[in-house]
PDB file of N, CA and C in Angstrom:
ATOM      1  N   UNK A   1      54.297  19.227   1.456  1.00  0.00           N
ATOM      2  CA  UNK A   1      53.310  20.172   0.986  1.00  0.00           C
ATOM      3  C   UNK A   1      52.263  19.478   0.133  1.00  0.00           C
ATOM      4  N   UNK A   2      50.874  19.969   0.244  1.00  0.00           N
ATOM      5  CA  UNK A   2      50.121  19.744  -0.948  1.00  0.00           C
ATOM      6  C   UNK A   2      49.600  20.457  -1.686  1.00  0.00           C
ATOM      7  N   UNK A   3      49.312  20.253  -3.190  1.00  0.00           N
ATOM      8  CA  UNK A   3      48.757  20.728  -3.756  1.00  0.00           C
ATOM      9  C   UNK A   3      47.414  20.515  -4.965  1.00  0.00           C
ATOM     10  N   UNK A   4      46.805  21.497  -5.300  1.00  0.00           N
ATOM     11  CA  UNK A   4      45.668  21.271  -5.545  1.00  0.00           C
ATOM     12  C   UNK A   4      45.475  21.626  -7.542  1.00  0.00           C
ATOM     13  N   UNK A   5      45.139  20.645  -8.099  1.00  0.00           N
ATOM     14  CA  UNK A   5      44.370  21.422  -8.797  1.00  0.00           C
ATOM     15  C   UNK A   5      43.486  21.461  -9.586  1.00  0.00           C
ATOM     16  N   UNK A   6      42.870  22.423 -10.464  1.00  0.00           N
ATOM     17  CA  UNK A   6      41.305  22.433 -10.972  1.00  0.00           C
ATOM     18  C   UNK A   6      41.375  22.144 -12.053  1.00  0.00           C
ATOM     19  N   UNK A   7      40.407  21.827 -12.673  1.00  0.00           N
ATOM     20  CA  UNK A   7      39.826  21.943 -14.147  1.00  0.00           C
ATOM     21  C   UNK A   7      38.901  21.962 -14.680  1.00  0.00           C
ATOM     22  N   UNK A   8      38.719  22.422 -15.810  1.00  0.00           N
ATOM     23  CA  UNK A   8      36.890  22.210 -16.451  1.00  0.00           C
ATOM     24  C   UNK A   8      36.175  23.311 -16.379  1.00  0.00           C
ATOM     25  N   UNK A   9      36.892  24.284 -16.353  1.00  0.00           N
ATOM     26  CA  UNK A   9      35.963  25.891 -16.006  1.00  0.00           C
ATOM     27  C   UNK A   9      36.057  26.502 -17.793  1.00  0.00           C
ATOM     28  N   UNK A  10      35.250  27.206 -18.196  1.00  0.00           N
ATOM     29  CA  UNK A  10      34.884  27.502 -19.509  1.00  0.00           C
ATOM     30  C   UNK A  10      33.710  28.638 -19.292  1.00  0.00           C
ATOM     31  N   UNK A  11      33.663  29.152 -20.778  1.00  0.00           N
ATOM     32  CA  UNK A  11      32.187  29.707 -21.254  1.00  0.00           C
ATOM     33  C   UNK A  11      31.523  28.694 -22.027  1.00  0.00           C
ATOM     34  N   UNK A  12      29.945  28.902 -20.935  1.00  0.00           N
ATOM     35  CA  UNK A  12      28.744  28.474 -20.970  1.00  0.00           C
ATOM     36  C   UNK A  12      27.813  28.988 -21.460  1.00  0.00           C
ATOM     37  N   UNK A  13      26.761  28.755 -22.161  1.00  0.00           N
ATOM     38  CA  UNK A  13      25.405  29.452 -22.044  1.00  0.00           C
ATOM     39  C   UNK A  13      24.421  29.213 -21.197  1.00  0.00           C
ATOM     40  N   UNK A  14      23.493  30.510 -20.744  1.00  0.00           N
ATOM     41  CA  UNK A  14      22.728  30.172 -19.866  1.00  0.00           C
ATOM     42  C   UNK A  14      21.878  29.130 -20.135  1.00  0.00           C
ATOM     43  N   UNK A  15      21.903  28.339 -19.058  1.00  0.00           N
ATOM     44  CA  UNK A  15      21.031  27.056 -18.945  1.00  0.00           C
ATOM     45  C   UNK A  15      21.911  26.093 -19.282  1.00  0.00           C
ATOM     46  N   UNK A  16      23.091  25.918 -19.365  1.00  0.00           N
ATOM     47  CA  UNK A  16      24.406  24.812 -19.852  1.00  0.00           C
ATOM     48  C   UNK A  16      24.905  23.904 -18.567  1.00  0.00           C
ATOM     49  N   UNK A  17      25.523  23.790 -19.035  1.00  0.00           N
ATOM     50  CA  UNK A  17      26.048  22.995 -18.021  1.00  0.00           C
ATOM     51  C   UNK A  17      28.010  22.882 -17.641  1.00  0.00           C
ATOM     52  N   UNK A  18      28.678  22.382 -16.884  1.00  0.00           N
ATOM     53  CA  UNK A  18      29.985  22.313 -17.158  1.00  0.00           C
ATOM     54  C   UNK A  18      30.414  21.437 -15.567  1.00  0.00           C
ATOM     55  N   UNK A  19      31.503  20.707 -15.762  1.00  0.00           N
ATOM     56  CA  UNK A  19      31.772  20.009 -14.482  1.00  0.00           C
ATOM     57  C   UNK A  19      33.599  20.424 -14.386  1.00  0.00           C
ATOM     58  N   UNK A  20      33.712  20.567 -13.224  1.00  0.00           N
ATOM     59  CA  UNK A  20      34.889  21.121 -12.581  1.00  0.00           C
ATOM     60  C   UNK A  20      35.244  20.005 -11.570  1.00  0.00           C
ATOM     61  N   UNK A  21      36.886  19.888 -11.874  1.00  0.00           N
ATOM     62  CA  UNK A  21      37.620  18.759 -11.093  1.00  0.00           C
ATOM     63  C   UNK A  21      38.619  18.980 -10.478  1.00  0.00           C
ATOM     64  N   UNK A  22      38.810  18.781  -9.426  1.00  0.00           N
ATOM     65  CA  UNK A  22      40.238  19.405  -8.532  1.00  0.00           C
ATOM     66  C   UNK A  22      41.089  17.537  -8.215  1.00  0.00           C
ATOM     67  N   UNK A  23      42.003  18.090  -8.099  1.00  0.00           N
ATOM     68  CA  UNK A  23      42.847  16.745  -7.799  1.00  0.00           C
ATOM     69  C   UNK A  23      43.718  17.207  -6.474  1.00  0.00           C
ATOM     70  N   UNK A  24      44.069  16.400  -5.234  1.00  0.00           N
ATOM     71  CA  UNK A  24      45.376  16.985  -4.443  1.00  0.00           C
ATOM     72  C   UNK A  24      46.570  16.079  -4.542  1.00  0.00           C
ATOM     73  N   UNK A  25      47.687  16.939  -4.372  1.00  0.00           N
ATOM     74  CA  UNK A  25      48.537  15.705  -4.351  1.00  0.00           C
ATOM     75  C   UNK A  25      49.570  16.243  -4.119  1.00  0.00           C
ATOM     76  N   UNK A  26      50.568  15.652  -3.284  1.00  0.00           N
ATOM     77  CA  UNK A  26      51.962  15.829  -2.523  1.00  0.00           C
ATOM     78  C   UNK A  26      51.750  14.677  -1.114  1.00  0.00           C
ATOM     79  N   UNK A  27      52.377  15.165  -0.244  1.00  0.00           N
ATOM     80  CA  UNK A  27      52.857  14.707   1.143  1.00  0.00           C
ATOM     81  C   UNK A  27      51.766  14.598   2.103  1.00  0.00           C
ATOM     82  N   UNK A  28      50.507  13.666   1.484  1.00  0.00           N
ATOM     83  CA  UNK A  28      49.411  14.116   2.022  1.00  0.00           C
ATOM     84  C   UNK A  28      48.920  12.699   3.202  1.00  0.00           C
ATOM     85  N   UNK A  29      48.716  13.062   4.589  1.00  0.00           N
ATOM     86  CA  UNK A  29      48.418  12.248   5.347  1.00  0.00           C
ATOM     87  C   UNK A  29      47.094  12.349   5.575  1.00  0.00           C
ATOM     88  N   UNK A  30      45.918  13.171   5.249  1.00  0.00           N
ATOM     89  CA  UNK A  30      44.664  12.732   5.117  1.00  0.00           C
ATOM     90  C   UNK A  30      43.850  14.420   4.986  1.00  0.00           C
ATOM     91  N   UNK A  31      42.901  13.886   4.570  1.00  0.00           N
ATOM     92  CA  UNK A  31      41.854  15.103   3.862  1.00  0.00           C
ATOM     93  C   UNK A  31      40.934  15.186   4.569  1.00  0.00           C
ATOM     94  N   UNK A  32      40.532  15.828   5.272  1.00  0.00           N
ATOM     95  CA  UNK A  32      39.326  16.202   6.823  1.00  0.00           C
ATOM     96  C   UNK A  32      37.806  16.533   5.595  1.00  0.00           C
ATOM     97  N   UNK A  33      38.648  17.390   4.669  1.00  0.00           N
ATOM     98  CA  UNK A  33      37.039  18.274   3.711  1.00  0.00           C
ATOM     99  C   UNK A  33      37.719  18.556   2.653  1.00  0.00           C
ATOM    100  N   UNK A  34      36.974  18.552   1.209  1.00  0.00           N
ATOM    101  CA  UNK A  34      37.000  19.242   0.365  1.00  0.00           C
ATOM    102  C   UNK A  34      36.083  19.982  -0.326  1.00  0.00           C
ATOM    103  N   UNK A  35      36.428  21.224  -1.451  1.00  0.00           N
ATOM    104  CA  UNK A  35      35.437  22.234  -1.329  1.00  0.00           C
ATOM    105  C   UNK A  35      35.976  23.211  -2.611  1.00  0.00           C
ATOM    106  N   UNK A  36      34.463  23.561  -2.627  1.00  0.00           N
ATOM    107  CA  UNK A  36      34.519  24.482  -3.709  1.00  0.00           C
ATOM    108  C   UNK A  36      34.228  25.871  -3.583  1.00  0.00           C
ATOM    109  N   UNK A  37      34.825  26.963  -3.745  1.00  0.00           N
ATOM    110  CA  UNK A  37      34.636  28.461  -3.751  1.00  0.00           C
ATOM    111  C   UNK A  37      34.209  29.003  -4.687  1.00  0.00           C
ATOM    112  N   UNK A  38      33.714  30.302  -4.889  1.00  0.00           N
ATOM    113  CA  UNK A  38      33.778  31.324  -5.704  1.00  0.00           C
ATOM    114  C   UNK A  38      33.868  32.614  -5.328  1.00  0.00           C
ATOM    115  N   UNK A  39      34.475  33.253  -6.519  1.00  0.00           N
ATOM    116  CA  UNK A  39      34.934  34.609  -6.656  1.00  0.00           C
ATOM    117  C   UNK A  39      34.335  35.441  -7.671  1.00  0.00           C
ATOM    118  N   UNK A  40      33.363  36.112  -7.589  1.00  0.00           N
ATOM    119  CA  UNK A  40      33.060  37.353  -8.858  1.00  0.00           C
ATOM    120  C   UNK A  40      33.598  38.644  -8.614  1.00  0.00           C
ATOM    121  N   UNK A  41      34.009  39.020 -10.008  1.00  0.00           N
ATOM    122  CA  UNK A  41      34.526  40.439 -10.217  1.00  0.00           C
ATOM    123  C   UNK A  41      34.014  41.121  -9.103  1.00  0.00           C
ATOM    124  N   UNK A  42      34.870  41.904  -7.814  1.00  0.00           N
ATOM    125  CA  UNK A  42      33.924  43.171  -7.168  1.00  0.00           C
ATOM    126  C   UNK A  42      33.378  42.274  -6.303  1.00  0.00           C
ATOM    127  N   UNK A  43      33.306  41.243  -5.577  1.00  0.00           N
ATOM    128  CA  UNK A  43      32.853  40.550  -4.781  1.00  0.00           C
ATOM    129  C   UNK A  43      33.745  39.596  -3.723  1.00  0.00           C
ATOM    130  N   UNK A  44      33.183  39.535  -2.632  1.00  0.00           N
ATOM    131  CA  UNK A  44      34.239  38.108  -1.597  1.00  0.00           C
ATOM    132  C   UNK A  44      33.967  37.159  -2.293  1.00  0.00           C
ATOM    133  N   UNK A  45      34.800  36.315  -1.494  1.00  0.00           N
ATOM    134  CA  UNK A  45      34.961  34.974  -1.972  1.00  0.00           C
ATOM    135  C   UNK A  45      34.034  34.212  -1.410  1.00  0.00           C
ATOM    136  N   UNK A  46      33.202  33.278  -1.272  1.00  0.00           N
ATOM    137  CA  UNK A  46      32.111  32.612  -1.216  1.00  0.00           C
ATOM    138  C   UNK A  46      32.055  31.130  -1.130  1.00  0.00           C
ATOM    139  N   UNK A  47      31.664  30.197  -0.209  1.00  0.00           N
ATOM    140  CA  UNK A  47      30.950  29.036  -0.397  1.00  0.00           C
ATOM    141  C   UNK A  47      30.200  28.849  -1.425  1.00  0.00           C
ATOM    142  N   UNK A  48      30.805  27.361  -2.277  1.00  0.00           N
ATOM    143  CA  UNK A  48      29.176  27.140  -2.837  1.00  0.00           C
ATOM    144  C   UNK A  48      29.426  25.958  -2.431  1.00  0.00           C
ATOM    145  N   UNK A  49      30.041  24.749  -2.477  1.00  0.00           N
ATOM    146  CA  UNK A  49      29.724  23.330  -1.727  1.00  0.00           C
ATOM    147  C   UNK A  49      30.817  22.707  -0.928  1.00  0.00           C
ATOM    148  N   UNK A  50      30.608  21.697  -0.274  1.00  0.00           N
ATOM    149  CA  UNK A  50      31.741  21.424   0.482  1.00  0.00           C
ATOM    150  C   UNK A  50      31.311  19.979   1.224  1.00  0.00           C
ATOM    151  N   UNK A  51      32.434  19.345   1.123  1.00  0.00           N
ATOM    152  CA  UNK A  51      32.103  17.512   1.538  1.00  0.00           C
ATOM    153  C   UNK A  51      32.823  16.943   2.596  1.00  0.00           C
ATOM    154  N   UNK A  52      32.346  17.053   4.045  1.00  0.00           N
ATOM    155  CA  UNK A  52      33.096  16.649   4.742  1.00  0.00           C
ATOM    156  C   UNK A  52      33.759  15.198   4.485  1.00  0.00           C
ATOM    157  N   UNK A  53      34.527  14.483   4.862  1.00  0.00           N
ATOM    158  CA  UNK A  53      35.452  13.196   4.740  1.00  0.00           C
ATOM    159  C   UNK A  53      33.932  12.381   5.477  1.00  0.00           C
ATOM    160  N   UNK A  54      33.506  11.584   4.866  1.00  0.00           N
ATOM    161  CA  UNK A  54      32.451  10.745   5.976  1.00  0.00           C
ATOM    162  C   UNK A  54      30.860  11.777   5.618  1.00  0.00           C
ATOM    163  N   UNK A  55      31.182  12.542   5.514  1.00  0.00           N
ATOM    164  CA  UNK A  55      29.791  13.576   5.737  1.00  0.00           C
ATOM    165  C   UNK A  55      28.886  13.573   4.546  1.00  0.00           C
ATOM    166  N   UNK A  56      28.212  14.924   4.792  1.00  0.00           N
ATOM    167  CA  UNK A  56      27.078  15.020   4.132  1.00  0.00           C
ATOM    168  C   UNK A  56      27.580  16.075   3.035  1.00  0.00           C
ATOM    169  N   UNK A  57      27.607  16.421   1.935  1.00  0.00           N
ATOM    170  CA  UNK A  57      27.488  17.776   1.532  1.00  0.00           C
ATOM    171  C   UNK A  57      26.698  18.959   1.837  1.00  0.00           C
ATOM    172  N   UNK A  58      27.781  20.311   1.827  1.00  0.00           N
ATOM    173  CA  UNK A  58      26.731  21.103   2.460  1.00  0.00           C
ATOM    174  C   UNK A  58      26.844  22.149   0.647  1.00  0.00           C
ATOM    175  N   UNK A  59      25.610  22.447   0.731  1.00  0.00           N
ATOM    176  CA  UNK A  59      25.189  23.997  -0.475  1.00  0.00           C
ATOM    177  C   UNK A  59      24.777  25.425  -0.203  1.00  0.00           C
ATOM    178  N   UNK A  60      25.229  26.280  -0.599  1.00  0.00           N
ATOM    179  CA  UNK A  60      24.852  27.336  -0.956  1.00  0.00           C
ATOM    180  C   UNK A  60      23.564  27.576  -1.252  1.00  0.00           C
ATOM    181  N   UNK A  61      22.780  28.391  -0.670  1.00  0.00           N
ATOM    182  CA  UNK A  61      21.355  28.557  -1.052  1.00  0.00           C
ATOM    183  C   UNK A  61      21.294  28.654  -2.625  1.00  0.00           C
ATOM    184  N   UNK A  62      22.380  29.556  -3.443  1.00  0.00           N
ATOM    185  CA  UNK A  62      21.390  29.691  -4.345  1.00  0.00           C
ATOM    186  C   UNK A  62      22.266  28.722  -5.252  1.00  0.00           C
ATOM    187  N   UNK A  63      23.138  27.188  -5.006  1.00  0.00           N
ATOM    188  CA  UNK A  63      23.008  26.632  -6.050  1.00  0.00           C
ATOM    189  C   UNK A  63      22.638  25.144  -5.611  1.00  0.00           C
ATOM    190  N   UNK A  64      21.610  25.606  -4.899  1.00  0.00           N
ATOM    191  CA  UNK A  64      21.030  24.101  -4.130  1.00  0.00           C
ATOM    192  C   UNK A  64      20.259  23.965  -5.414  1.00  0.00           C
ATOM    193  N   UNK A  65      20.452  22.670  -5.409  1.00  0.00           N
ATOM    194  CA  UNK A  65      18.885  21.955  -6.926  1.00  0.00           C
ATOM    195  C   UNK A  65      19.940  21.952  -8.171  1.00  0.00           C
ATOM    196  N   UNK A  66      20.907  22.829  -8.460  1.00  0.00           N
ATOM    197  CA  UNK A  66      22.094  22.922  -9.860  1.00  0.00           C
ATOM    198  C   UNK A  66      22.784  22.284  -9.668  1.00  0.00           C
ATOM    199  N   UNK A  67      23.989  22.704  -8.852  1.00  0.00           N
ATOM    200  CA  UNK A  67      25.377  22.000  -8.499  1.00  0.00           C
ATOM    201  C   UNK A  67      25.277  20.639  -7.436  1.00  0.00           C
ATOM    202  N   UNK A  68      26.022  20.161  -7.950  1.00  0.00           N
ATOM    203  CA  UNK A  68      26.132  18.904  -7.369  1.00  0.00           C
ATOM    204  C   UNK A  68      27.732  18.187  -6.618  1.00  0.00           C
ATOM    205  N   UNK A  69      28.377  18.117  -5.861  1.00  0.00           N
ATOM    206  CA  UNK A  69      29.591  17.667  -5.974  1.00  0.00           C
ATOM    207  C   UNK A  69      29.795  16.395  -5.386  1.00  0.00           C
ATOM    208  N   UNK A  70      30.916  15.985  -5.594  1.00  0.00           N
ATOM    209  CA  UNK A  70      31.267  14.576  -5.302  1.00  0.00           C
ATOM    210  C   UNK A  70      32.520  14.460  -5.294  1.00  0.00           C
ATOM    211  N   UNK A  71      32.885  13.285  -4.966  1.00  0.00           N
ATOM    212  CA  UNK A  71      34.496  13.224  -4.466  1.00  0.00           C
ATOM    213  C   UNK A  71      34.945  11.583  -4.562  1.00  0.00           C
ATOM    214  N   UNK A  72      36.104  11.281  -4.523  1.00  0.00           N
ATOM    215  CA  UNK A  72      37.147  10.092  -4.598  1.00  0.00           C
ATOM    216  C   UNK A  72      37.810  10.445  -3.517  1.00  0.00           C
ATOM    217  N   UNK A  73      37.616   9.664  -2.205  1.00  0.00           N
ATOM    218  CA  UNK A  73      38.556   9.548  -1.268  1.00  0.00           C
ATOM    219  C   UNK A  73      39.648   8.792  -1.839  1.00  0.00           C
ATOM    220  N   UNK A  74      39.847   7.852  -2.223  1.00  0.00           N
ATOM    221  CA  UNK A  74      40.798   7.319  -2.359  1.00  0.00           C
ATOM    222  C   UNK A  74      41.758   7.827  -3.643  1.00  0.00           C
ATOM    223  N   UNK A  75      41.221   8.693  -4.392  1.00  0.00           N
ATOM    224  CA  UNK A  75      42.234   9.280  -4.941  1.00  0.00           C
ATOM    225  C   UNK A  75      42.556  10.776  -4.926  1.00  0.00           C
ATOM    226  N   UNK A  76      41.544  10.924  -4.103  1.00  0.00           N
ATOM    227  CA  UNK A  76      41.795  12.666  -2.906  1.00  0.00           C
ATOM    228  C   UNK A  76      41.590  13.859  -4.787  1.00  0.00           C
ATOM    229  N   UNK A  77      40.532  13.518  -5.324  1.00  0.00           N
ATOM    230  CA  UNK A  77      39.772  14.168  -5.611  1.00  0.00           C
ATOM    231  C   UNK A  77      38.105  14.767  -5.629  1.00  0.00           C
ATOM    232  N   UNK A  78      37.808  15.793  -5.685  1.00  0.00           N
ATOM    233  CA  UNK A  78      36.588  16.544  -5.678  1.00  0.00           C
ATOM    234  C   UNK A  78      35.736  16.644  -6.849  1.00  0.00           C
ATOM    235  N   UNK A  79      34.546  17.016  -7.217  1.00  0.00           N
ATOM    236  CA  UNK A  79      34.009  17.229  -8.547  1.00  0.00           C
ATOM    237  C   UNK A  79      33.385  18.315  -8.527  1.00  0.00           C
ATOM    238  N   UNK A  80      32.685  19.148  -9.293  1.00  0.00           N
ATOM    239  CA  UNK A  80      31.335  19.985  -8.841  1.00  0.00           C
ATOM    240  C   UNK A  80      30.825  19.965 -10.511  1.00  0.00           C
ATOM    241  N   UNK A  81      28.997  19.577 -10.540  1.00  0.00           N
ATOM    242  CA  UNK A  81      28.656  19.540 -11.283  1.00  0.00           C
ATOM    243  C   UNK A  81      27.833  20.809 -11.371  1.00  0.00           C
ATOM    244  N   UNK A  82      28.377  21.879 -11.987  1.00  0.00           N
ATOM    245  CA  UNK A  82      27.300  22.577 -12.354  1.00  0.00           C
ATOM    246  C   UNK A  82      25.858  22.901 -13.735  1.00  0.00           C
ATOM    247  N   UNK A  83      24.667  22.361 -13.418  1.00  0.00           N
ATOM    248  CA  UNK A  83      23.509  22.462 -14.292  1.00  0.00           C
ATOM    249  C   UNK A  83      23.095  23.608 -14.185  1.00  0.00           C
ATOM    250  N   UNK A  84      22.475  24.144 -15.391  1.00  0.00           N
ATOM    251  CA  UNK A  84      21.043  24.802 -15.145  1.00  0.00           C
ATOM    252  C   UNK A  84      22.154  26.388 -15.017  1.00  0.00           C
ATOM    253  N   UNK A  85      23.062  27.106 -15.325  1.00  0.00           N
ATOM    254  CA  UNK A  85      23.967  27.728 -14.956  1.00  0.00           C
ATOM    255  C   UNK A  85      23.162  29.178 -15.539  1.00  0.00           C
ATOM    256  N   UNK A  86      23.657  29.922 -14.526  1.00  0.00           N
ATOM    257  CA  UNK A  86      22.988  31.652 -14.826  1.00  0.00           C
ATOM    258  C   UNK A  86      24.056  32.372 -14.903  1.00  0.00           C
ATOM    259  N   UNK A  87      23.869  33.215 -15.204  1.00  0.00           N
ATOM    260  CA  UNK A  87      25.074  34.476 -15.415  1.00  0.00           C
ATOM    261  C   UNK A  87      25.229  34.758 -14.287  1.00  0.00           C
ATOM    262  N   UNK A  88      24.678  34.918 -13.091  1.00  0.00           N
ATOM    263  CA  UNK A  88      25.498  35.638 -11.477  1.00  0.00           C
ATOM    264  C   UNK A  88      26.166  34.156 -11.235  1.00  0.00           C
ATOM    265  N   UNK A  89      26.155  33.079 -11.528  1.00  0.00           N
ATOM    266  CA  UNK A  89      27.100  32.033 -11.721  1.00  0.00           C
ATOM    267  C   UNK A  89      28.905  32.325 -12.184  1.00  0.00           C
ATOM    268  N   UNK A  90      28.842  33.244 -12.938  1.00  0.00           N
ATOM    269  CA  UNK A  90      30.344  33.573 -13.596  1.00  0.00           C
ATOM    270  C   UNK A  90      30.833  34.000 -12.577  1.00  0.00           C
ATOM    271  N   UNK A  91      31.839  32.725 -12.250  1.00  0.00           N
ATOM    272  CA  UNK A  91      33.374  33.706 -11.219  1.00  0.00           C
ATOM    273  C   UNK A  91      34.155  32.507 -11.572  1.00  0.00           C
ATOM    274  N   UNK A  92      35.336  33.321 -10.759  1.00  0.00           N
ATOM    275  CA  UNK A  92      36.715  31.860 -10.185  1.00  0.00           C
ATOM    276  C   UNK A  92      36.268  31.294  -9.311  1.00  0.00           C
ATOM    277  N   UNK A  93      35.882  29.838  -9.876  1.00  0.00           N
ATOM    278  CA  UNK A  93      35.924  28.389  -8.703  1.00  0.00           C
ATOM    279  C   UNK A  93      37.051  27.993  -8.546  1.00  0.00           C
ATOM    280  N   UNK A  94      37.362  28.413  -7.115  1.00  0.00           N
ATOM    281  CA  UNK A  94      38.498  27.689  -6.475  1.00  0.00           C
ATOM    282  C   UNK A  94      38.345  26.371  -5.643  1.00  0.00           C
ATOM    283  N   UNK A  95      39.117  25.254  -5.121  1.00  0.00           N
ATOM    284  CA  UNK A  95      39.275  24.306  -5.154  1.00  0.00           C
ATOM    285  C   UNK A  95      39.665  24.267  -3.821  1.00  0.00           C
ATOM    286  N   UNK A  96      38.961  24.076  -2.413  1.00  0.00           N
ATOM    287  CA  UNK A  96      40.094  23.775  -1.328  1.00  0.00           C
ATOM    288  C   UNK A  96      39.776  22.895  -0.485  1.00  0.00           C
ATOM    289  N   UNK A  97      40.649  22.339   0.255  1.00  0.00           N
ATOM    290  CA  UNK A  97      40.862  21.133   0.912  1.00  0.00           C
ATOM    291  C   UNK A  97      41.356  21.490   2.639  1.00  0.00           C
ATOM    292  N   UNK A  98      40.808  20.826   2.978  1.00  0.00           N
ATOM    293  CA  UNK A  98      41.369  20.721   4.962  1.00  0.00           C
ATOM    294  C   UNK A  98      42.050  19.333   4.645  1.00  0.00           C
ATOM    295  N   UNK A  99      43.518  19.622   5.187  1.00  0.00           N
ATOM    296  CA  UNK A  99      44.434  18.964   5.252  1.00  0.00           C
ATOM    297  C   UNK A  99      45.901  18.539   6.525  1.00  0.00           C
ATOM    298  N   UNK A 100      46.010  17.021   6.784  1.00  0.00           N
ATOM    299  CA  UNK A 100      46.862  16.657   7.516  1.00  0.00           C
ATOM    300  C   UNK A 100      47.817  16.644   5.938  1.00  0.00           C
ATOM    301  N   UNK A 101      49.399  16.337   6.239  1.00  0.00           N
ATOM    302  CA  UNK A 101      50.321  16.284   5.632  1.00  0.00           C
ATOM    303  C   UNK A 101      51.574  15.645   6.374  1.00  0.00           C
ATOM    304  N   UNK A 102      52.099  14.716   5.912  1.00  0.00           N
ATOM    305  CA  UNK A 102      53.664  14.436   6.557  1.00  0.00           C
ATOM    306  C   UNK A 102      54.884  15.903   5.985  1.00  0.00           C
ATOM    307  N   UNK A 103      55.433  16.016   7.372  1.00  0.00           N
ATOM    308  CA  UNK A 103      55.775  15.150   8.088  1.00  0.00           C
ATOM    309  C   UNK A 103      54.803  15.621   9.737  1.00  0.00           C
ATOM    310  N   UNK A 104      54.665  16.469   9.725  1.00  0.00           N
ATOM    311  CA  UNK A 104      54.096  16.688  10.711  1.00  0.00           C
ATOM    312  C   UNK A 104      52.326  16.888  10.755  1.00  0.00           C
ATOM    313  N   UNK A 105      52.347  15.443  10.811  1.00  0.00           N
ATOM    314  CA  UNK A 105      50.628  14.845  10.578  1.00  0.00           C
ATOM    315  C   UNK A 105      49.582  15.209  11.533  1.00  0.00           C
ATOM    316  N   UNK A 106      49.896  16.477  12.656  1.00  0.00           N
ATOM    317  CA  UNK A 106      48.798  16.544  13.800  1.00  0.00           C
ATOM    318  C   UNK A 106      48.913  17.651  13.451  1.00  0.00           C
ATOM    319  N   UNK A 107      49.129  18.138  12.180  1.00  0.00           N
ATOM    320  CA  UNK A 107      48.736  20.243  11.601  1.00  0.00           C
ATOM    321  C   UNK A 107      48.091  19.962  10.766  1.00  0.00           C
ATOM    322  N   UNK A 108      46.256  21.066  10.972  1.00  0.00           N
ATOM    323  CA  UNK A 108      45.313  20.684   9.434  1.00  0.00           C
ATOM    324  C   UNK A 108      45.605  21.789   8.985  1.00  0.00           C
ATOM    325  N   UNK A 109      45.441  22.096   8.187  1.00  0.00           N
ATOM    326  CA  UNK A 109      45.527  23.271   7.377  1.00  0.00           C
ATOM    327  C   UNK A 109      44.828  23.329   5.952  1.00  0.00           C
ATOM    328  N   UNK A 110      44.630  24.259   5.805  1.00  0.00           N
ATOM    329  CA  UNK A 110      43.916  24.709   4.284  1.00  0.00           C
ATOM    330  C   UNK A 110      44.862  24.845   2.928  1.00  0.00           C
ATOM    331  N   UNK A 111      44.530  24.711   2.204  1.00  0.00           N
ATOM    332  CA  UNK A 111      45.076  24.301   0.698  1.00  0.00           C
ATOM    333  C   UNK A 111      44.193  24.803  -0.100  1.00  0.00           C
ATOM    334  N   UNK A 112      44.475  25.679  -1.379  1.00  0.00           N
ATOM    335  CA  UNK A 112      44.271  26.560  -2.428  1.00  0.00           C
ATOM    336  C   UNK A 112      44.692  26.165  -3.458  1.00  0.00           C
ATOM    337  N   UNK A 113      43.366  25.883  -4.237  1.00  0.00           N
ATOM    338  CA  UNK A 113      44.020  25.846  -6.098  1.00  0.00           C
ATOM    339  C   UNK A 113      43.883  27.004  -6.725  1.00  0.00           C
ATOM    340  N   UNK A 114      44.547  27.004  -7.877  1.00  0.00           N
ATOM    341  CA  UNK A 114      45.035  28.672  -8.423  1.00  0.00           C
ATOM    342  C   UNK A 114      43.292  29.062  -9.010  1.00  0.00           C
ATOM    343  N   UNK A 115      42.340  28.284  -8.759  1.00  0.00           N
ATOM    344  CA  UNK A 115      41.145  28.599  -9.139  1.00  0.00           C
ATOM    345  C   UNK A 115      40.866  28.561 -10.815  1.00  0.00           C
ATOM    346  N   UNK A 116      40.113  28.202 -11.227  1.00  0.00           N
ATOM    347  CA  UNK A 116      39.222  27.974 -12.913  1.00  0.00           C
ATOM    348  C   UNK A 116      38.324  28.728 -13.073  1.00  0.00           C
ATOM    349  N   UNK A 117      38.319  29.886 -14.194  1.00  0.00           N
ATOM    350  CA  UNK A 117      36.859  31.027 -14.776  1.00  0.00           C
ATOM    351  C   UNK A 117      35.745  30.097 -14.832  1.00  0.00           C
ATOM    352  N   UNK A 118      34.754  30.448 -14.822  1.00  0.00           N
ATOM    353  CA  UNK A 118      33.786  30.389 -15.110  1.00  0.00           C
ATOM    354  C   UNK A 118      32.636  31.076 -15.826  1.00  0.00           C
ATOM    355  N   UNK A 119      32.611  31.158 -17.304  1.00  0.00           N
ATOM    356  CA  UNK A 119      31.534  32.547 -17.486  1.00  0.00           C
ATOM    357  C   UNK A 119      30.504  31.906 -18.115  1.00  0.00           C
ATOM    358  N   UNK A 120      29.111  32.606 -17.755  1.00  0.00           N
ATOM    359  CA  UNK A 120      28.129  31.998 -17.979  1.00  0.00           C
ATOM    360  C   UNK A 120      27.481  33.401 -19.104  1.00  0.00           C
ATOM    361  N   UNK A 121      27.439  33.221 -20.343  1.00  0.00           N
ATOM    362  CA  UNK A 121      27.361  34.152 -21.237  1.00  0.00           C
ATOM    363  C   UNK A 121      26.437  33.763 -22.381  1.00  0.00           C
ATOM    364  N   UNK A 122      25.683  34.516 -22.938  1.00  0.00           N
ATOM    365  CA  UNK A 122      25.289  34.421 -23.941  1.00  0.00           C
ATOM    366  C   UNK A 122      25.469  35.118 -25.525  1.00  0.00           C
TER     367      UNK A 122
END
């Protein structure tokens, strides 16, 4: 099994800043993508960035130019930098990963961290 998890989620003030870190780790035979979600009160769950293995990052319209993410293949962690932060910004950033795993290394599957608040408050 693997697992995931976050950190670095807090209250902000608008226009602040804060960086969020996921780590994976267990029985892990390789990481296809990793990625960041969100969740606001009363709302789905949502894309905001995501890094294919090799690829490009992809963004969310509205935190293209703020957030930033990045990653450690080799130690099969993620980052997300969020700048410039607004209040429709406040939710749970969750943390997930496309994943091979031993023992049976030809199943990808998705992986969930218990997710980090985020409130952007003044």
């Amino acid at each position: 099994q693997v697992q995931l998890v976050e950190s670095g989620g807090g209250l902000v003030q608008p226009g602040g800043s804060l960086r969020l870190s996921c780590a994976a780790s267990g029985s892990i035979f390789s990481i296809n993508a990793m990625g960041w979600y969100r969740q606001a009160p009363g709302k789905q769950r949502e894309l905001v960035a995501t890094m294919p293995s090799g690829g490009r990052p992809n963004y969310a319209d509205s935190v293209k130019g703020r957030f930033t993410i990045s990653g450690d293949n080799a130690k099969n962690t993620v980052n997300l930098q969020l700048n410039s932060l607004k209040p429709e910004d406040t939710a749970v950033y969750y943390c997930n990963a496309e994943v091979r795993s031993w023992p049976d290394k030809y199943r990808q599957y998705g992986v969930w961290g218990q997710g980090t608040p985020v409130t952007v408050s003044s």
